[in-house]
Protein backbone atom coordinates (compact mmCIF):
# COMPACT_ATOMS: atom_id res chain seq x y z
CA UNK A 1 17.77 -37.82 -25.95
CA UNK A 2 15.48 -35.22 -27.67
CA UNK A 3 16.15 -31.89 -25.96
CA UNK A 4 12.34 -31.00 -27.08
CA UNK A 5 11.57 -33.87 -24.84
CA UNK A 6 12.66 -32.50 -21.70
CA UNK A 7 10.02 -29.29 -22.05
CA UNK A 8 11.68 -25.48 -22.26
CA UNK A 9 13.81 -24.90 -20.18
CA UNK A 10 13.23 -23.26 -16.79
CA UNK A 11 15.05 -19.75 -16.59
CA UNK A 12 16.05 -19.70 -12.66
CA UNK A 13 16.16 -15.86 -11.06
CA UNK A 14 18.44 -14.76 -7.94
CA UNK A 15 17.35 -13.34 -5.10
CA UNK A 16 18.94 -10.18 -6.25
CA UNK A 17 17.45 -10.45 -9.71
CA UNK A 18 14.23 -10.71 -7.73
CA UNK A 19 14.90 -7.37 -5.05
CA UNK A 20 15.64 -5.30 -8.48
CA UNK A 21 12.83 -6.36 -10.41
CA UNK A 22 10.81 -5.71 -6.84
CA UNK A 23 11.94 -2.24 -6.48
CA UNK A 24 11.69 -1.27 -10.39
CA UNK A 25 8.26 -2.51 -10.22
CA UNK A 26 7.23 -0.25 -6.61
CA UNK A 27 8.92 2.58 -8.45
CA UNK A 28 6.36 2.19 -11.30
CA UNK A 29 4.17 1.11 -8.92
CA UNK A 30 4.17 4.60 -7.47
CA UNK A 31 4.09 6.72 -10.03
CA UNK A 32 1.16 4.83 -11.84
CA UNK A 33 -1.43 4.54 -8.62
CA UNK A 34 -0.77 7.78 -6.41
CA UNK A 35 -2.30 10.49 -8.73
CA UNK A 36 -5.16 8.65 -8.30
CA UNK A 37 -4.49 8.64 -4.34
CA UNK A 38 -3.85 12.30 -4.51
CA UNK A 39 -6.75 13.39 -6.05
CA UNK A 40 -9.21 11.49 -3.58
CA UNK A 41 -7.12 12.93 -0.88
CA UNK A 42 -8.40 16.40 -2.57
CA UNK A 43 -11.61 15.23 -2.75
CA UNK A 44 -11.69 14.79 0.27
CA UNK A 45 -10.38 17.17 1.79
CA UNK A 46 -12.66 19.33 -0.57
CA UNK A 47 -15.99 17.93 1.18
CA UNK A 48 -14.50 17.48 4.35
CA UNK A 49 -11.81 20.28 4.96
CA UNK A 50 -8.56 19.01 6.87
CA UNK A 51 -7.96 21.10 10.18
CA UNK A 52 -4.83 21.46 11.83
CA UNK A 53 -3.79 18.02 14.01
CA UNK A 54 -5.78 15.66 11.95
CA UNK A 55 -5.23 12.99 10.07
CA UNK A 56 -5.31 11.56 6.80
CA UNK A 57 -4.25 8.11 4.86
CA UNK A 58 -1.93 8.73 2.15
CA UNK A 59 -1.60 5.61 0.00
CA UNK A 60 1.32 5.40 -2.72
CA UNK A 61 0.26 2.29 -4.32
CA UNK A 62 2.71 0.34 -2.20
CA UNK A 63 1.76 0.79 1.49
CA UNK A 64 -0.84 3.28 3.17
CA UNK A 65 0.65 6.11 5.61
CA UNK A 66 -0.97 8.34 8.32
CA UNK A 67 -0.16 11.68 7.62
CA UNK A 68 -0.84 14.95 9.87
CA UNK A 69 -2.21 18.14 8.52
CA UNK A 70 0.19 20.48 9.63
CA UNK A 71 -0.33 23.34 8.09
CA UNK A 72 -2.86 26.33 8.62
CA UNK A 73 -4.28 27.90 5.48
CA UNK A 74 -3.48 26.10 1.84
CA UNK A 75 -0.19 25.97 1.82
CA UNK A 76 -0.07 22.22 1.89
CA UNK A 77 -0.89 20.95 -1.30
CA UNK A 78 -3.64 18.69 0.06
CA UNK A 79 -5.87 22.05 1.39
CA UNK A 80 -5.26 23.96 -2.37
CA UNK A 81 -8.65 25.25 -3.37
CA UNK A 82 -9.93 23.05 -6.34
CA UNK A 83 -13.73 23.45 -6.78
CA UNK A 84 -13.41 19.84 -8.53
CA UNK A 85 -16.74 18.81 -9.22
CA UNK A 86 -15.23 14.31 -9.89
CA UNK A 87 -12.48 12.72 -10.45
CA UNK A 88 -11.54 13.37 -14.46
CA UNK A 89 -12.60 16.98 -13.41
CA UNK A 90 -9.93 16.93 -10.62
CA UNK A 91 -7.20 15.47 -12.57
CA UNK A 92 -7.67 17.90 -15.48
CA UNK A 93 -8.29 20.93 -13.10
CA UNK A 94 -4.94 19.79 -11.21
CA UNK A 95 -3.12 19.34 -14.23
CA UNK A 96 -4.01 22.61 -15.64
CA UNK A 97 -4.07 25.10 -12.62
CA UNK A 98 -1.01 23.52 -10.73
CA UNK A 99 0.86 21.88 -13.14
CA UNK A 100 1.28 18.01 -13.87
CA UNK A 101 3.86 17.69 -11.26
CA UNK A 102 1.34 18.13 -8.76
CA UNK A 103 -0.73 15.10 -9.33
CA UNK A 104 2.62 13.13 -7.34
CA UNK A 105 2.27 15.28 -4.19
CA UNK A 106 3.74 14.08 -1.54
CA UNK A 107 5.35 11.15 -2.59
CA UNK A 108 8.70 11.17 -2.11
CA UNK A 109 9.02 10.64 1.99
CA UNK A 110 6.52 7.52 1.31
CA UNK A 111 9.27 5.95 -0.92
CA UNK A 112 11.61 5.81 2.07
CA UNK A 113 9.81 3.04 3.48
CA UNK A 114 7.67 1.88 1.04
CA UNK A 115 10.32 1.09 -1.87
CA UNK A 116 12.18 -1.35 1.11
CA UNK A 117 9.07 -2.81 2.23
CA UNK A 118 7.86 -3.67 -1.48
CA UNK A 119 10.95 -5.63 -2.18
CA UNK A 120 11.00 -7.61 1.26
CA UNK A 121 7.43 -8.44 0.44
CA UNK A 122 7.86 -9.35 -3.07
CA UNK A 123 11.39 -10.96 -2.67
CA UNK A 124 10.17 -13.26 0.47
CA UNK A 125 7.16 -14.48 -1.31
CA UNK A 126 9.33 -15.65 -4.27
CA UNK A 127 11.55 -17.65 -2.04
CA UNK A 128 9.00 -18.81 0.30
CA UNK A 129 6.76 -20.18 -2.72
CA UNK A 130 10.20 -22.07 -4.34
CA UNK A 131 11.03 -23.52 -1.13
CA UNK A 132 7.35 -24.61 -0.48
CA UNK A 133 6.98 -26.38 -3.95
CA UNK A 134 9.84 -28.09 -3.81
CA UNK A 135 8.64 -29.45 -0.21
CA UNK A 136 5.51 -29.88 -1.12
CA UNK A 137 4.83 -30.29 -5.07
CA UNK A 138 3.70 -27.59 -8.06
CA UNK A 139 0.33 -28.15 -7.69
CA UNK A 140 -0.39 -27.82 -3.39
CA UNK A 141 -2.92 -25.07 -3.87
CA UNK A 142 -2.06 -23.64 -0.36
CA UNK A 143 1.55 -22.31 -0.87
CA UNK A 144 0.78 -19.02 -2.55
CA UNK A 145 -1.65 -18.38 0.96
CA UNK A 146 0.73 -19.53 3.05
CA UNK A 147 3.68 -17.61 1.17
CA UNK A 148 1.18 -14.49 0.94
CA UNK A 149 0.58 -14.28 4.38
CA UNK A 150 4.00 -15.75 5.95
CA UNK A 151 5.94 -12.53 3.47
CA UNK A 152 3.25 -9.87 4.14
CA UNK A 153 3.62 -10.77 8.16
CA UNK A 154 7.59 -9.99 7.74
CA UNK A 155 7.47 -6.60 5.50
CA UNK A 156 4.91 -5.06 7.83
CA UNK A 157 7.11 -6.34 11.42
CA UNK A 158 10.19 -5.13 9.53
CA UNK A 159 8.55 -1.76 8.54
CA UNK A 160 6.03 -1.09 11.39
CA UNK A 161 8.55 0.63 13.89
CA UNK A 162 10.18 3.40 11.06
CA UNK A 163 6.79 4.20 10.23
CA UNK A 164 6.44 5.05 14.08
CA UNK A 165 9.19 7.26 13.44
CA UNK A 166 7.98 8.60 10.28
CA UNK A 167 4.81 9.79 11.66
CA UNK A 168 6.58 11.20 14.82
CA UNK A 169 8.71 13.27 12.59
CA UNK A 170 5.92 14.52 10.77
CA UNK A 171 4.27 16.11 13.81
CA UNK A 172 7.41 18.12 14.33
CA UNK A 173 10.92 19.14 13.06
CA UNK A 174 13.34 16.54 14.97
CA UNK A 175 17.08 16.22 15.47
CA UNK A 176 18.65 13.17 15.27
CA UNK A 177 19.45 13.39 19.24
CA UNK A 178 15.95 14.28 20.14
CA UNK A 179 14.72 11.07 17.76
CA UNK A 180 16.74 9.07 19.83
CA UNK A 181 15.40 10.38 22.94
CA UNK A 182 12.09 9.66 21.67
CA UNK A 183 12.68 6.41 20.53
CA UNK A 184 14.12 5.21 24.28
CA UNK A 185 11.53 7.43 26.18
CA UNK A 186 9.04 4.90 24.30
CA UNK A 187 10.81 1.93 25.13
CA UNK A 188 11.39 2.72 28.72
CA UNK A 189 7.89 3.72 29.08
CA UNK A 190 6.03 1.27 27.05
CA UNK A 191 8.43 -1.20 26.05
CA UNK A 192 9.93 -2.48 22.52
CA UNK A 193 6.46 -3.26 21.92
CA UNK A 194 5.45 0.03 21.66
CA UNK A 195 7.79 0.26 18.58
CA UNK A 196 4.91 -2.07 16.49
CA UNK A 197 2.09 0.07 17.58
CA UNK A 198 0.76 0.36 14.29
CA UNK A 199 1.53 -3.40 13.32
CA UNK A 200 -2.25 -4.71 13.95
CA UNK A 201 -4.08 -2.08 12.32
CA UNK A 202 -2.13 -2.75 9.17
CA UNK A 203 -2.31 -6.49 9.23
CA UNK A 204 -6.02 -6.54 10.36
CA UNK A 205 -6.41 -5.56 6.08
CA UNK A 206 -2.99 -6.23 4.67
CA UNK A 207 -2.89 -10.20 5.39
CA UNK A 208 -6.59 -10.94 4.39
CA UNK A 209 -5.83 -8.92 1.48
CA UNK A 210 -2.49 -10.80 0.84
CA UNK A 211 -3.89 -14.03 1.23
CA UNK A 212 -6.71 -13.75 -1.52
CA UNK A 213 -4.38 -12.45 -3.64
CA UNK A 214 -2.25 -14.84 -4.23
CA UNK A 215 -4.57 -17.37 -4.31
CA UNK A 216 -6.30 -16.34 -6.85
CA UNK A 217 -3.72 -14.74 -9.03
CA UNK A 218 -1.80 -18.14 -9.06
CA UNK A 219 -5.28 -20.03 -10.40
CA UNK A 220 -6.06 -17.47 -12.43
CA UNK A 221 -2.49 -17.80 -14.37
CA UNK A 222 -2.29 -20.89 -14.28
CA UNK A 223 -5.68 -21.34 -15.92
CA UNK A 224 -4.82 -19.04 -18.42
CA UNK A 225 -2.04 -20.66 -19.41
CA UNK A 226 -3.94 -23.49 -19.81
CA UNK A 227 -6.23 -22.23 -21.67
CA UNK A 228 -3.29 -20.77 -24.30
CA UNK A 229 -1.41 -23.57 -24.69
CA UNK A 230 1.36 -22.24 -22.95
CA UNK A 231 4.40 -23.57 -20.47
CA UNK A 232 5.24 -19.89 -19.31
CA UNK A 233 2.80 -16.79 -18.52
CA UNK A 234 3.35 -14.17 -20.89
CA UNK A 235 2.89 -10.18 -19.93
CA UNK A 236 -0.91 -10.52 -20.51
CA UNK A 237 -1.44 -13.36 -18.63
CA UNK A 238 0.17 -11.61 -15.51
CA UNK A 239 -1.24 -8.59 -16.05
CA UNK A 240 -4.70 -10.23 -16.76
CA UNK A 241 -4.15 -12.29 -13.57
CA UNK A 242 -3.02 -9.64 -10.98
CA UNK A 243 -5.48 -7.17 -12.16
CA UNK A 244 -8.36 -9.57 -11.83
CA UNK A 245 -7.55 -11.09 -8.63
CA UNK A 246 -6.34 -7.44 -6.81
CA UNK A 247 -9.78 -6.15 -8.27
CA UNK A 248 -11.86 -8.89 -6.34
CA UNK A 249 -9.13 -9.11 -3.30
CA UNK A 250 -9.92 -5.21 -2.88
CA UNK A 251 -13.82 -5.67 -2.95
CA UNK A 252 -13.77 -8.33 -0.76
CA UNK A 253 -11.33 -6.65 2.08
CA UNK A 254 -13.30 -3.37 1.23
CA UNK A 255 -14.53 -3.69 5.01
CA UNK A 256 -11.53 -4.51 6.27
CA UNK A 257 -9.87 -1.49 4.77
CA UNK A 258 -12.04 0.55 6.60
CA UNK A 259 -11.35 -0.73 9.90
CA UNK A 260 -7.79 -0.53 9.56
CA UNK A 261 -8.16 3.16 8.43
CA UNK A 262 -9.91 3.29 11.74
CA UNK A 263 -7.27 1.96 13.63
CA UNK A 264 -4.42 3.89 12.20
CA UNK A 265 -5.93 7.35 12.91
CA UNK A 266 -7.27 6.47 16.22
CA UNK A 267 -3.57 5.12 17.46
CA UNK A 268 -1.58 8.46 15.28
CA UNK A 269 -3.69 11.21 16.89
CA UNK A 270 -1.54 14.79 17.27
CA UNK A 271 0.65 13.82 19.99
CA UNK A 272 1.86 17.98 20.41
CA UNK A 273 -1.75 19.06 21.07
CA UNK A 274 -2.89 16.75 24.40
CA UNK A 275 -6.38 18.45 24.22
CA UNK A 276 -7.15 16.87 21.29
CA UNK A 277 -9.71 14.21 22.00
CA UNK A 278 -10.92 10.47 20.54
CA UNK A 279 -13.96 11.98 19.31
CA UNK A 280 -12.33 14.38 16.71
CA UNK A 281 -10.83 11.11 15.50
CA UNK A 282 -13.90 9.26 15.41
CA UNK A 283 -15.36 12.25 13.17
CA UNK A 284 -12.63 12.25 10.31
CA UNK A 285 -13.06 8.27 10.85
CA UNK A 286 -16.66 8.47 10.10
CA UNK A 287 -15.77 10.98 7.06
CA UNK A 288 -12.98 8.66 5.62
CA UNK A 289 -15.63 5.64 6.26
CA UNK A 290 -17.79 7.99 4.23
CA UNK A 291 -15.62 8.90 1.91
CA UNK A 292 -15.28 5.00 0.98
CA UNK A 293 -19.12 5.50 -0.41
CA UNK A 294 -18.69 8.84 -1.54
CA UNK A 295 -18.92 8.31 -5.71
CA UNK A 296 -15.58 9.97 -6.42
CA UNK A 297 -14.06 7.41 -3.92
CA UNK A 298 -15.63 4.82 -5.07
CA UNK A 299 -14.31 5.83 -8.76
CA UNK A 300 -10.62 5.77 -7.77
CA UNK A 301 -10.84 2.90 -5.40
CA UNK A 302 -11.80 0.52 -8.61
CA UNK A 303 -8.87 1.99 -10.65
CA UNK A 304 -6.61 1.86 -8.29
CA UNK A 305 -5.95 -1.73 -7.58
CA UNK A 306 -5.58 -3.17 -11.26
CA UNK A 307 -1.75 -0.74 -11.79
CA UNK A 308 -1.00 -1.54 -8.56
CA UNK A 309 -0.69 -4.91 -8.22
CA UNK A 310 0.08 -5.85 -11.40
CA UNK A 311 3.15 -3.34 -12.29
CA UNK A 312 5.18 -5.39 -9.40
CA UNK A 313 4.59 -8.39 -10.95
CA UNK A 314 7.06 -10.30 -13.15
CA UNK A 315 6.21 -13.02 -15.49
């Protein structure tokens, strides 16, 4: 028999091929997408100046975290004076006056969590779409949703309680010994619930977001390929494909972004000062809400999701 005959041959990956390709890709991931996250966070702060004991959203290009101003003055590199007057001014202005190393701020304690929760999410997917088509067929349009939304669902439940701890840490300098008090004073109290606090919040956008992404980056390659000739996506295709269907995915949950932001800084208020009241929250709410229309935000929120989801992907 013609070997031509059979069609090319299908190159099979591991799951470990798959967790290393995952966590390359979050790495890149990272260092592509937060500059961008680090000068709206300036921006922001700029027009609407971080006090002590509130909070901000930090995103990394991987995963968003609630982070605590802790510092008085402008010591923290998120309350440096800038004057920036946009967003190519800010980068240039940061660049120049602080150095380039400043435009990754930050980053490293996201990576902690976010690097694990990248590959779980990426890895799961794989093997959840394999074992679907081979249940169900190639061409059952639902499996990337259903894969989308089952492997988002199990890197946020996996995840949910260290970023509990995370943020906890952040609000003061911790022990080991006094984490672990913490951790069973919450259980006792609350119960091993109370460990997923922030689990809702961060599906209320994440799954949505998951879900229309998938879909539509599996059409979109598929019709591409199509449309080339070809068996096998090349690098275009995928890139073409993730950046189109994060783009629209990220317009379309736009609303449900900022309800989760909502969520996550109305749960993570400054547990050391008890004083500090819901209302304070709802006023950095309504300036992150804000900030969402603000032009400068609006300018980084379009770049943002085209390096992002398309550096984790793999042909």
């Amino acid at each position: 028999m013609d070997p031509e005959a059979e069609g090319p041959a299908i190159i099979t990956v591991t799951p470990l091929q798959q967790m290393l390709a995952s966590c390359t890709g979050a790495i890149l991931t990272s260092l592509m997408v937060t500059p961008f996250d680090v000068v709206k966070i300036r921006l922001q702060a700029q027009n609407n100046p971080f006090s002590k004991g509130k909070c901000f959203v930090y995103s990394n290009g991987l995963m968003d975290h609630l982070c605590i101003c802790e510092e008085e003055g402008n010591k923290a590199w998120y309350k440096k004076p800038g004057r920036f007057q946009g967003t190519l001014d800010a980068f240039l202005k940061i660049i120049r006056n602080e150095g380039i190393k400043s435009l990754w701020s930050g980053l490293p304690p996201t990576l902690v969590m976010a690097v694990p929760a990248t590959v779980i999410y990426f890895t799961c997917y794989d093997q959840l779409t394999a074992l679907l088509r081979s249940k169900l067929g190639e061409n059952e349009s639902s499996i990337p949703v259903v894969a989308g939304i089952v492997a988002r669902l199990g890197a946020v439940t996996v995840i949910s309680p260290l970023e509990l701890i995370r943020t906890k840490m952040q609000s003061k300098t911790f022990s080991y010994k006094e984490l672990h008090q913490f951790v069973s004073r919450k259980v006792s109290e609350d119960g091993w619930i109370s460990l997923w606090r922030g689990w809702a919040p961060t599906v209320l956008r994440d799954v949505p977001f998951s879900a229309l992404y998938w879909y539509n980056y599996e059409v979109l390659k598929k019709w591409l390929c199509a449309k080339s000739g070809l068996y096998e996506p090349t690098f275009m295709i995928t890139f073409t494909s993730g950046a189109l269907s994060g783009s629209f995915a990220a317009v379309v949950t736009l609303p449900f972004d900022v309800v989760k932001t909502q969520k996550q800084t109305q749960l993570w208020t400054y547990e050391s000062h008890k004083t500090y009241q819901s209302s304070q929250a709802r006023g950095l709410i309504g300036a992150t809400a804000a900030s969402h229309s603000h032009s400068h935000a609006r300018s980084e929120m379009c770049l943002r999701p085209a390096p992002q989801l398309t550096a984790t992907l793999d042909p």
